[in-house]
C-alpha atoms as a PDB file:
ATOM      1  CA  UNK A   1       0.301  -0.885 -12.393  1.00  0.00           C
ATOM      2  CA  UNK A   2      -0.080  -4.471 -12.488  1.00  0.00           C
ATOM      3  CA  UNK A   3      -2.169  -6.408 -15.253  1.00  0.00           C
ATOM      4  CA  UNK A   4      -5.231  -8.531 -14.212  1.00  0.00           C
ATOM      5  CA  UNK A   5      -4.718 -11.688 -16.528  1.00  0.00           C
ATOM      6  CA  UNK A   6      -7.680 -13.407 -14.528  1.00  0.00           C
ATOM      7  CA  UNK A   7     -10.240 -13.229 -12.090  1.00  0.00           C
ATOM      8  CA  UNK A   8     -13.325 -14.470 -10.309  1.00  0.00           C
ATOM      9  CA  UNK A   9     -16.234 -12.961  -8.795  1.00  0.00           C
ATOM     10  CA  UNK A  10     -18.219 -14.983  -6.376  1.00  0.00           C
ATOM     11  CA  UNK A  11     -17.902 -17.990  -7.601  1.00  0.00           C
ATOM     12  CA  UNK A  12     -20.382 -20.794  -7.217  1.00  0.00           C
ATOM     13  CA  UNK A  13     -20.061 -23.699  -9.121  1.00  0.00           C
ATOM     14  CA  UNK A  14     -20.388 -27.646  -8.689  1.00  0.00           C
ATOM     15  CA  UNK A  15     -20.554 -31.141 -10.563  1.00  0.00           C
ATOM     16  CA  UNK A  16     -24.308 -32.023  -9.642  1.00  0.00           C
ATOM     17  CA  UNK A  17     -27.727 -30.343  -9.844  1.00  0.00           C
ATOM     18  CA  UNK A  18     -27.996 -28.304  -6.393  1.00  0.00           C
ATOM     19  CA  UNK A  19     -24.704 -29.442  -4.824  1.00  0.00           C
ATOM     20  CA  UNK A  20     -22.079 -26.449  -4.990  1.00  0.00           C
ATOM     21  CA  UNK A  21     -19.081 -27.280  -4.506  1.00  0.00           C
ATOM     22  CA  UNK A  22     -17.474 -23.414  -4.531  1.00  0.00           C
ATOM     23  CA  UNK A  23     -19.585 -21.053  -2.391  1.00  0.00           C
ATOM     24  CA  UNK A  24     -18.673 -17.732  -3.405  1.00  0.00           C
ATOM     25  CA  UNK A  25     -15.013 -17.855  -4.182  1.00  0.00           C
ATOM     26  CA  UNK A  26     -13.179 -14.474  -5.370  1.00  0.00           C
ATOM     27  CA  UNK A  27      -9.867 -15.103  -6.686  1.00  0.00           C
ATOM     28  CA  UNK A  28      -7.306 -12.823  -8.840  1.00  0.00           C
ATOM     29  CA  UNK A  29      -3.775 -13.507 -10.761  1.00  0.00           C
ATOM     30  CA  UNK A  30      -1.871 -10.537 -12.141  1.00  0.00           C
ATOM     31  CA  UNK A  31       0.687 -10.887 -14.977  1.00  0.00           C
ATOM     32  CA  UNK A  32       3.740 -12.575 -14.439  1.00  0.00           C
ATOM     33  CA  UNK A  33       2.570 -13.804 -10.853  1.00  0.00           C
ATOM     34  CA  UNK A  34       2.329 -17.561  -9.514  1.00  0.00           C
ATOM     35  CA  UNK A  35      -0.372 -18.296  -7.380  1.00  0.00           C
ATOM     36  CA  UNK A  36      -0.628 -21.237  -5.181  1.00  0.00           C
ATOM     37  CA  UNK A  37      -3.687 -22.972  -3.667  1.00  0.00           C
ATOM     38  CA  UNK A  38      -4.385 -24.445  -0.569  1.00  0.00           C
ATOM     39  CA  UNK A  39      -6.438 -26.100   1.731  1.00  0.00           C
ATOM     40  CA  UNK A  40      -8.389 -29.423   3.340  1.00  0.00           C
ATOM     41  CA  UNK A  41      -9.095 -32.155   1.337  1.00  0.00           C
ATOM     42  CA  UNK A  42     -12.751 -31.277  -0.559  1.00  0.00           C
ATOM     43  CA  UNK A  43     -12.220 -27.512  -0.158  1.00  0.00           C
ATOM     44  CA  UNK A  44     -12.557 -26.730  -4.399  1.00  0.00           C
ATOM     45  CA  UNK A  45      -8.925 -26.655  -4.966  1.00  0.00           C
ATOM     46  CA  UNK A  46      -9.292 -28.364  -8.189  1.00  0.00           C
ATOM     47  CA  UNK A  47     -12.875 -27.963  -8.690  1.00  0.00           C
ATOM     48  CA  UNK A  48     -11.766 -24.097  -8.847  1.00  0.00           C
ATOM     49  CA  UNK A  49      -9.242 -24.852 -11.683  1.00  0.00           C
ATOM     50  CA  UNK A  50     -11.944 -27.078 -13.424  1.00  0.00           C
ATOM     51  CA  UNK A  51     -14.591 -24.392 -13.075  1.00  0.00           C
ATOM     52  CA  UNK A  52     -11.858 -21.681 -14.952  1.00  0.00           C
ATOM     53  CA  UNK A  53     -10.955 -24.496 -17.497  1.00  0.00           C
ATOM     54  CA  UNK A  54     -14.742 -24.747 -18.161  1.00  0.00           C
ATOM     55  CA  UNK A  55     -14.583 -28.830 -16.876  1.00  0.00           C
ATOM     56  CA  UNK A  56     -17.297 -27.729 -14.334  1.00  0.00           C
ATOM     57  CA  UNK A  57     -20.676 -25.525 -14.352  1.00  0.00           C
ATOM     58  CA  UNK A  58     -20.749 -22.114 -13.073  1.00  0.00           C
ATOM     59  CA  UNK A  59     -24.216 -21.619 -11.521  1.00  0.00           C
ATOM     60  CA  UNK A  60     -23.206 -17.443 -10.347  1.00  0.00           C
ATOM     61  CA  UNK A  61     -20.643 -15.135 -10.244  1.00  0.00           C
ATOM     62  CA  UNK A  62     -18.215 -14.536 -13.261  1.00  0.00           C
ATOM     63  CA  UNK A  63     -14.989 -15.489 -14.750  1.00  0.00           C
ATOM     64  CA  UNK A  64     -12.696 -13.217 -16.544  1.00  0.00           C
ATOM     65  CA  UNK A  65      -9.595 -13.516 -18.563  1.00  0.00           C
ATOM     66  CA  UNK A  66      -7.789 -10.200 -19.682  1.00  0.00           C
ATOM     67  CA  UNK A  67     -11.734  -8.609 -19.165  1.00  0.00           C
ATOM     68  CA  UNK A  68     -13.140 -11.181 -21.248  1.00  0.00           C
ATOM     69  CA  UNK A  69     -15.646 -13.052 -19.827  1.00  0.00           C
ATOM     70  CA  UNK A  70     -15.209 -16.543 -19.909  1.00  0.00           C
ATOM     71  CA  UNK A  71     -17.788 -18.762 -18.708  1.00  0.00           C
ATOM     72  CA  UNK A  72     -19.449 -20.912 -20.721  1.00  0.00           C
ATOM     73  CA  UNK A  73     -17.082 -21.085 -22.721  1.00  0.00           C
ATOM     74  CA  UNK A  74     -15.350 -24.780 -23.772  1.00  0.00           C
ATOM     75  CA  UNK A  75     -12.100 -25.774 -23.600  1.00  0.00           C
ATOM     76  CA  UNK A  76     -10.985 -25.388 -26.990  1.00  0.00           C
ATOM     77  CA  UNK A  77     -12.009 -21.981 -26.878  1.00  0.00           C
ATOM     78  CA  UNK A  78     -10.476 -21.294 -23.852  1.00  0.00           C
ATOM     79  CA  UNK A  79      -7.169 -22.966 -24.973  1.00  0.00           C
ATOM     80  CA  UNK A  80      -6.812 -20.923 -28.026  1.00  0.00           C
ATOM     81  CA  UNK A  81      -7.580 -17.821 -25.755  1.00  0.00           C
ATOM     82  CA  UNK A  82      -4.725 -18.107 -23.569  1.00  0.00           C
ATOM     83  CA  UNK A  83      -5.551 -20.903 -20.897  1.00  0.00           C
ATOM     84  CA  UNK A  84      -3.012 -23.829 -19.860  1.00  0.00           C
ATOM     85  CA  UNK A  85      -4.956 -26.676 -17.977  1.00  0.00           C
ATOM     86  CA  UNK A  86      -2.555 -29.619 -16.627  1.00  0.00           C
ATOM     87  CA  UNK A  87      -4.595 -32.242 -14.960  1.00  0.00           C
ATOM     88  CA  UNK A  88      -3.524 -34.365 -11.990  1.00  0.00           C
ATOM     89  CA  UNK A  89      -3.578 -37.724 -13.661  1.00  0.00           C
ATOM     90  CA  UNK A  90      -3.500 -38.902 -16.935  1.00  0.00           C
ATOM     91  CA  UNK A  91      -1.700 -35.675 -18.787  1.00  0.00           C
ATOM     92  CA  UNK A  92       0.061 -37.515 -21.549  1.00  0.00           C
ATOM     93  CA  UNK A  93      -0.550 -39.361 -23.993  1.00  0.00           C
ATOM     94  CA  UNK A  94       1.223 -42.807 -23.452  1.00  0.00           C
ATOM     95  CA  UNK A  95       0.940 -44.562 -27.027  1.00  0.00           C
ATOM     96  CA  UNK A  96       2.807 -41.348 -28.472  1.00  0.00           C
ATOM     97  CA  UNK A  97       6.042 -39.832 -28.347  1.00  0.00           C
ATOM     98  CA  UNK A  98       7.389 -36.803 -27.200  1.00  0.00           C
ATOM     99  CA  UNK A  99       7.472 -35.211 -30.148  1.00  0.00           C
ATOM    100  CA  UNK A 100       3.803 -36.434 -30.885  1.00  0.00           C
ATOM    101  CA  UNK A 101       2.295 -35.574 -27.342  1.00  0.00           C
ATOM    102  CA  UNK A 102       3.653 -31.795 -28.141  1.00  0.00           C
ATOM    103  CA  UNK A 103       2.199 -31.607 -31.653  1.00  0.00           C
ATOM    104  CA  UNK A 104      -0.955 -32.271 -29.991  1.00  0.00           C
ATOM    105  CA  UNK A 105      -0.794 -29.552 -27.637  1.00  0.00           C
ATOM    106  CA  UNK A 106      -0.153 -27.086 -30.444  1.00  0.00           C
ATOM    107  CA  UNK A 107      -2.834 -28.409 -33.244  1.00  0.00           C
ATOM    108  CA  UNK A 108      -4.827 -25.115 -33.126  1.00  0.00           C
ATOM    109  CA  UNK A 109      -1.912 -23.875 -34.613  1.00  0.00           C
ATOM    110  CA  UNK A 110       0.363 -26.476 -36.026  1.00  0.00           C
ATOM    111  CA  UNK A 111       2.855 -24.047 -38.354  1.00  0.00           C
ATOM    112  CA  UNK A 112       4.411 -22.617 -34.780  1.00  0.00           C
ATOM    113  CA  UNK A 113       5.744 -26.444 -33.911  1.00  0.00           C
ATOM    114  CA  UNK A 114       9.317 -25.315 -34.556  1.00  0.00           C
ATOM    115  CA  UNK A 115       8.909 -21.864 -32.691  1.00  0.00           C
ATOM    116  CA  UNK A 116       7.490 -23.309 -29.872  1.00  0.00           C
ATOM    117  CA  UNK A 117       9.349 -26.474 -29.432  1.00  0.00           C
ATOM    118  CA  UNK A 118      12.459 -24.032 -29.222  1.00  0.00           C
ATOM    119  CA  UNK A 119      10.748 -22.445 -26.271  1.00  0.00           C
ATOM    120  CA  UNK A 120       9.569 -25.551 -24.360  1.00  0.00           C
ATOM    121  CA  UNK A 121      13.585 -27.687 -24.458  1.00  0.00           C
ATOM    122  CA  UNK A 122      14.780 -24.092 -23.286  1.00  0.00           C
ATOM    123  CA  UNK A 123      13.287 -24.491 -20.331  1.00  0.00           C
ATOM    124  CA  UNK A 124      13.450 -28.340 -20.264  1.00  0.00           C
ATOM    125  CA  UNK A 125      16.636 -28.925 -22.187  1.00  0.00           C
ATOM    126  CA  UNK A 126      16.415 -33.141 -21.125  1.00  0.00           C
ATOM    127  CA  UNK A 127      13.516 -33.114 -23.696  1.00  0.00           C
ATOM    128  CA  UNK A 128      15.925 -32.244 -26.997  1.00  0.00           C
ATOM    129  CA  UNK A 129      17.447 -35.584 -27.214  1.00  0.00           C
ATOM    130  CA  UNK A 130      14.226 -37.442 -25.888  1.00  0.00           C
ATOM    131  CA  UNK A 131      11.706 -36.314 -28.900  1.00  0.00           C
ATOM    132  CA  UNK A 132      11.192 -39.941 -30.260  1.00  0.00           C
ATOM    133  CA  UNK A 133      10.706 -41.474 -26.519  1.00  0.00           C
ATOM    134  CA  UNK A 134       6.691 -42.863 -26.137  1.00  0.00           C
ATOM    135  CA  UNK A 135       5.636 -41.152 -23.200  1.00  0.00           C
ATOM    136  CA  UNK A 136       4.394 -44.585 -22.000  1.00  0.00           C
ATOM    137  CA  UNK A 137       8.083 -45.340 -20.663  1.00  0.00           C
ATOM    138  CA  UNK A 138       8.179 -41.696 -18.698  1.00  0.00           C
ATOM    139  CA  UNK A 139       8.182 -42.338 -14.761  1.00  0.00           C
ATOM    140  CA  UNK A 140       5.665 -40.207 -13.286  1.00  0.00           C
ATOM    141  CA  UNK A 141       8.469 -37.055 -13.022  1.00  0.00           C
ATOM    142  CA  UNK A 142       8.669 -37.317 -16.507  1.00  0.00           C
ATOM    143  CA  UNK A 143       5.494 -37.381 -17.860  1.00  0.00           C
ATOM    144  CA  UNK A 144       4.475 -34.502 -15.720  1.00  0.00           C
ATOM    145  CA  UNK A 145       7.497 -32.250 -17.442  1.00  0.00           C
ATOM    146  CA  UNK A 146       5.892 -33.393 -20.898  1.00  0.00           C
ATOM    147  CA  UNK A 147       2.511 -32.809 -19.460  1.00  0.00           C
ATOM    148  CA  UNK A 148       3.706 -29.036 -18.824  1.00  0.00           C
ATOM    149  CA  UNK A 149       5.561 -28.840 -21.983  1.00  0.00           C
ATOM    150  CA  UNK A 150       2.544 -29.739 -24.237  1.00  0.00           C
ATOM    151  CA  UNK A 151       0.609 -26.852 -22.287  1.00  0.00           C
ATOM    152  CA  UNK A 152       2.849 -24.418 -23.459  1.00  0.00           C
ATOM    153  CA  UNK A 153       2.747 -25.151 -26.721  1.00  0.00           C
ATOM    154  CA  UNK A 154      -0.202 -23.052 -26.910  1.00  0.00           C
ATOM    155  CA  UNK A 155       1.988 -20.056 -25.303  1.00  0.00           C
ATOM    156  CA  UNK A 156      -0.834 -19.687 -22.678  1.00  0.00           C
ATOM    157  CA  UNK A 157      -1.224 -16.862 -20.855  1.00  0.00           C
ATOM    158  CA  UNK A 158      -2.092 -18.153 -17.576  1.00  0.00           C
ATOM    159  CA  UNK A 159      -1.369 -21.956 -16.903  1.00  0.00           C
ATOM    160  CA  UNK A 160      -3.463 -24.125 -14.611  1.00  0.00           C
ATOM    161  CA  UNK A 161      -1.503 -26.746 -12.661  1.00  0.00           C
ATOM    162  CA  UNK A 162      -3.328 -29.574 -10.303  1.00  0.00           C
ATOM    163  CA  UNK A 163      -1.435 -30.869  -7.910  1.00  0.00           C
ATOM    164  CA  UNK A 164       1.783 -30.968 -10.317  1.00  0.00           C
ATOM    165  CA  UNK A 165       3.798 -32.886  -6.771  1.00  0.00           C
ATOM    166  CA  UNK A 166       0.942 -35.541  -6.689  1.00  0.00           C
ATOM    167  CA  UNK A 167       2.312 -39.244  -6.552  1.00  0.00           C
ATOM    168  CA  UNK A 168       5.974 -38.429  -6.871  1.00  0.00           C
ATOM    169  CA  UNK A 169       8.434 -39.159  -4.728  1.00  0.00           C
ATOM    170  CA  UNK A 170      10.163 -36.303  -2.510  1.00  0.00           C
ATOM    171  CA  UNK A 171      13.569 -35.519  -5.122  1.00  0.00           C
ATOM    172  CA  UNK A 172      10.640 -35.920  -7.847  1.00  0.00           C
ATOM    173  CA  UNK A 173       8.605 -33.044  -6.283  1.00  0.00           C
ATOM    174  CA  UNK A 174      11.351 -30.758  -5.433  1.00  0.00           C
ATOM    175  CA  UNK A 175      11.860 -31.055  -9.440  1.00  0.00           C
ATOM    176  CA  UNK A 176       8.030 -30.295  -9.845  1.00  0.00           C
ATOM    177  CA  UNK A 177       8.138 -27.245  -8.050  1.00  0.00           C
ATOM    178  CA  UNK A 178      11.502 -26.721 -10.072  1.00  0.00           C
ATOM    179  CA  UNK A 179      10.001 -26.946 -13.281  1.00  0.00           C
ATOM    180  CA  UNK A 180       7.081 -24.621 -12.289  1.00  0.00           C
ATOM    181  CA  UNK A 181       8.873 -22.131 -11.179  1.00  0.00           C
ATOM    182  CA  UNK A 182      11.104 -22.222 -13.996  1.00  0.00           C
ATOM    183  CA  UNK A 183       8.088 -21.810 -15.948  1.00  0.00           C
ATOM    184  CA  UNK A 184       7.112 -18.745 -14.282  1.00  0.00           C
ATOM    185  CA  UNK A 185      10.316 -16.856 -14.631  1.00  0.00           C
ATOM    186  CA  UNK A 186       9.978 -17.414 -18.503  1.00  0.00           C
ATOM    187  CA  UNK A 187       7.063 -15.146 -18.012  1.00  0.00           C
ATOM    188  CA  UNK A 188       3.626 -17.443 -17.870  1.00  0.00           C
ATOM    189  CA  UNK A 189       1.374 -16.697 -14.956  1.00  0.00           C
ATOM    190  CA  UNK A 190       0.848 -19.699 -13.083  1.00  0.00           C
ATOM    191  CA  UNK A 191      -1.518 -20.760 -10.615  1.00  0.00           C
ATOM    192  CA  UNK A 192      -0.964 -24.384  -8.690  1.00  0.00           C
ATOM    193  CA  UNK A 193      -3.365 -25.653  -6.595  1.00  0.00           C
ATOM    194  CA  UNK A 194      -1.369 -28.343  -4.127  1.00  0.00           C
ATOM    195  CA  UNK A 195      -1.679 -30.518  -1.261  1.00  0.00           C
ATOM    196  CA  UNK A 196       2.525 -29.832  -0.065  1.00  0.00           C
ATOM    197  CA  UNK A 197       1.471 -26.973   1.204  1.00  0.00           C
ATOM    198  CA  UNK A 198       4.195 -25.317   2.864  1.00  0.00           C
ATOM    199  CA  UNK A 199       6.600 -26.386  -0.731  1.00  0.00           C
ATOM    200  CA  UNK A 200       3.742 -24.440  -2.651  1.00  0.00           C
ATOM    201  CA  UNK A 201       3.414 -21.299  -0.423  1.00  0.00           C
ATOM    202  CA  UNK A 202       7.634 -21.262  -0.606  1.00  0.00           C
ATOM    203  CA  UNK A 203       7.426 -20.657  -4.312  1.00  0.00           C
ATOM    204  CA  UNK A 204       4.503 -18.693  -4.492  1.00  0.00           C
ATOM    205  CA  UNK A 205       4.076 -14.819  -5.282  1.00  0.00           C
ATOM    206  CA  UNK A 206       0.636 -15.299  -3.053  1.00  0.00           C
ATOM    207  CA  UNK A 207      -1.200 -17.567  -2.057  1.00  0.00           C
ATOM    208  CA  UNK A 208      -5.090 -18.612  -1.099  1.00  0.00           C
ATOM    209  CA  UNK A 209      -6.465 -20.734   1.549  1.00  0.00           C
ATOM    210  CA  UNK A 210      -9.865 -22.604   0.779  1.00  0.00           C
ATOM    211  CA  UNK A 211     -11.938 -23.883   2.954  1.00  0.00           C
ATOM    212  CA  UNK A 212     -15.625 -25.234   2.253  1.00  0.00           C
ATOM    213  CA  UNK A 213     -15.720 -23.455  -1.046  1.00  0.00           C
ATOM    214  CA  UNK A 214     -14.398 -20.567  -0.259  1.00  0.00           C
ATOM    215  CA  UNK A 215     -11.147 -17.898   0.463  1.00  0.00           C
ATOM    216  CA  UNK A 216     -10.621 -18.005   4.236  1.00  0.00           C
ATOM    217  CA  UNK A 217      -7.218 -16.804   3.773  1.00  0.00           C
ATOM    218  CA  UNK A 218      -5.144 -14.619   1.427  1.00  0.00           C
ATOM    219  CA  UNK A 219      -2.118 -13.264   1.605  1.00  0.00           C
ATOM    220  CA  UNK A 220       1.656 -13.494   0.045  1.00  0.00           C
ATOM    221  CA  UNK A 221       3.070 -16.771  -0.039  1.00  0.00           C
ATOM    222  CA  UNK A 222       5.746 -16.729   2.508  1.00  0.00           C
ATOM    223  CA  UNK A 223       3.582 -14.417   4.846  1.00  0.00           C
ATOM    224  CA  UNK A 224       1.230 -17.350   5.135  1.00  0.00           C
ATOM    225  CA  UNK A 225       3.878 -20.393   6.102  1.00  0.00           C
ATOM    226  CA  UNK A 226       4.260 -17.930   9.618  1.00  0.00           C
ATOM    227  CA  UNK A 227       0.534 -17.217   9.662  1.00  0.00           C
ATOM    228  CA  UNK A 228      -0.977 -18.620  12.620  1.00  0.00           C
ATOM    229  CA  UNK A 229      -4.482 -19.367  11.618  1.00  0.00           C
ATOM    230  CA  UNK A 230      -3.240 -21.150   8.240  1.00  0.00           C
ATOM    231  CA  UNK A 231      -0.563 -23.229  10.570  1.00  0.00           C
ATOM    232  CA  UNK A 232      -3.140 -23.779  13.018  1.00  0.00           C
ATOM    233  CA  UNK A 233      -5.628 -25.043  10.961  1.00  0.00           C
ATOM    234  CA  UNK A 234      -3.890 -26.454   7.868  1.00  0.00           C
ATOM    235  CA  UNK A 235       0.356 -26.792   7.469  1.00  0.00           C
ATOM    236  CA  UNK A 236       0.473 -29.728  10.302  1.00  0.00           C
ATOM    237  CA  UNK A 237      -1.181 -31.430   8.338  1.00  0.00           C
ATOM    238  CA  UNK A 238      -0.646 -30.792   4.781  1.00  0.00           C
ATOM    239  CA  UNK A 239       2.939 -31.335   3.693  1.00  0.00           C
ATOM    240  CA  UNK A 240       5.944 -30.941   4.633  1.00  0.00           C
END
């Protein structure tokens, strides 16, 4: 039987005072699984992501991580409970190095550095010889693979990821996807929200279709690249 890491329950949430933004959005991930996100521009892809990572209010409906309920709770909290959150732009910390951008990610608990760093060059083995770098000299590729390693510092349970392809160019998101899948097959449950939509849906265990704030389509990843309503209405236009 498979175990719900987290879930949401008709979700309505938004950044200003009567404007939702989510209208009622369920949403599941089960351990081990990657999840990938789609839909318009404006649909709540990220807003979704920010409302889990606690970045945005939840007006109804509930938010659950292994049963817990989270809402309301901040992001420091929700770190130290099991919750990865990569943003879309400015993940790293430029004026530090490598080394220094990871200690950060694991300051809750700074005695597991050496544990943890072990973990993170397994899976990105370029990063061993590249602990004393600044991050300020990364190209955008790079950062982003720092930007994921300092989230698992933490050894998250789930791990948010928004738009982890944005601004790179095409070899550059082939190795984003790379990396996240990577990621998952360490055993992390991932969920990606992304505008390549047919690259995300390729990769993913299942995947959900937004549209004005809510899940117009869900299904398994691969099922939905031949679907005919999601084609129709959103892969000739989003990726490639």
């Amino acid at each position: 039987m498979s175990e719900r890491v987290i879930e949401a329950k008709n979700l309505v949430a938004g950044y200003l005072p009567g404007v939702n933004i989510l209208n009622g959005v369920n949403f599941y991930a089960d351990k081990g699984e990657l999840i990938g996100i789609i839909g318009p521009n404006g649909a709540g892809k990220s807003t979704l992501l920010k409302a889990i990572f606690g970045l945005v209010k939840v007006r109804e409906g509930s938010i659950t991580l292994n049963g817990e309920n989270i809402v309301g709770l901040k992001a420091n909290k929700l770190v130290s409970k099991g919750v990865g959150f990569i943003p879309q732009n400015n993940n790293v910390f430029p004026s530090l190095t490598i080394e220094e951008n990871l200690q950060m990610g694991l300051f809750q608990q700074p005695s597991k550095y050496k544990e943890r760093v072990e973990f993170v060059v397994s899976i990105f083995p370029e990063l061993s010889k590249r602990l004393k770098q600044r991050a300020g000299s990364l190209s955008g590729g790079e950062r982003q693979m720092v930007a994921m390693s300092r989230a698992l510092m933490m050894d998250p349970a789930v791990l948010l990821l928004d738009e982890p392809s944005a601004g790179l160019s095409p070899v550059r998101q082939d190795e984003a996807f790379l990396r996240v899948s990577e990621i998952n097959k360490a055993g992390v449950t991932c969920i990606m929200v992304e505008q390549n939509a047919r690259r995300c849906l390729q990769i993913s265990d299942r995947g959900y279709v937004l549209d004005q704030g809510k899940d117009a389509v869900v299904g398994k990843g691969r099922e939905l690249l031949n679907d005919p309503q999601v084609i129709g209405l959103y892969l000739g236009t989003l990726g490639t």
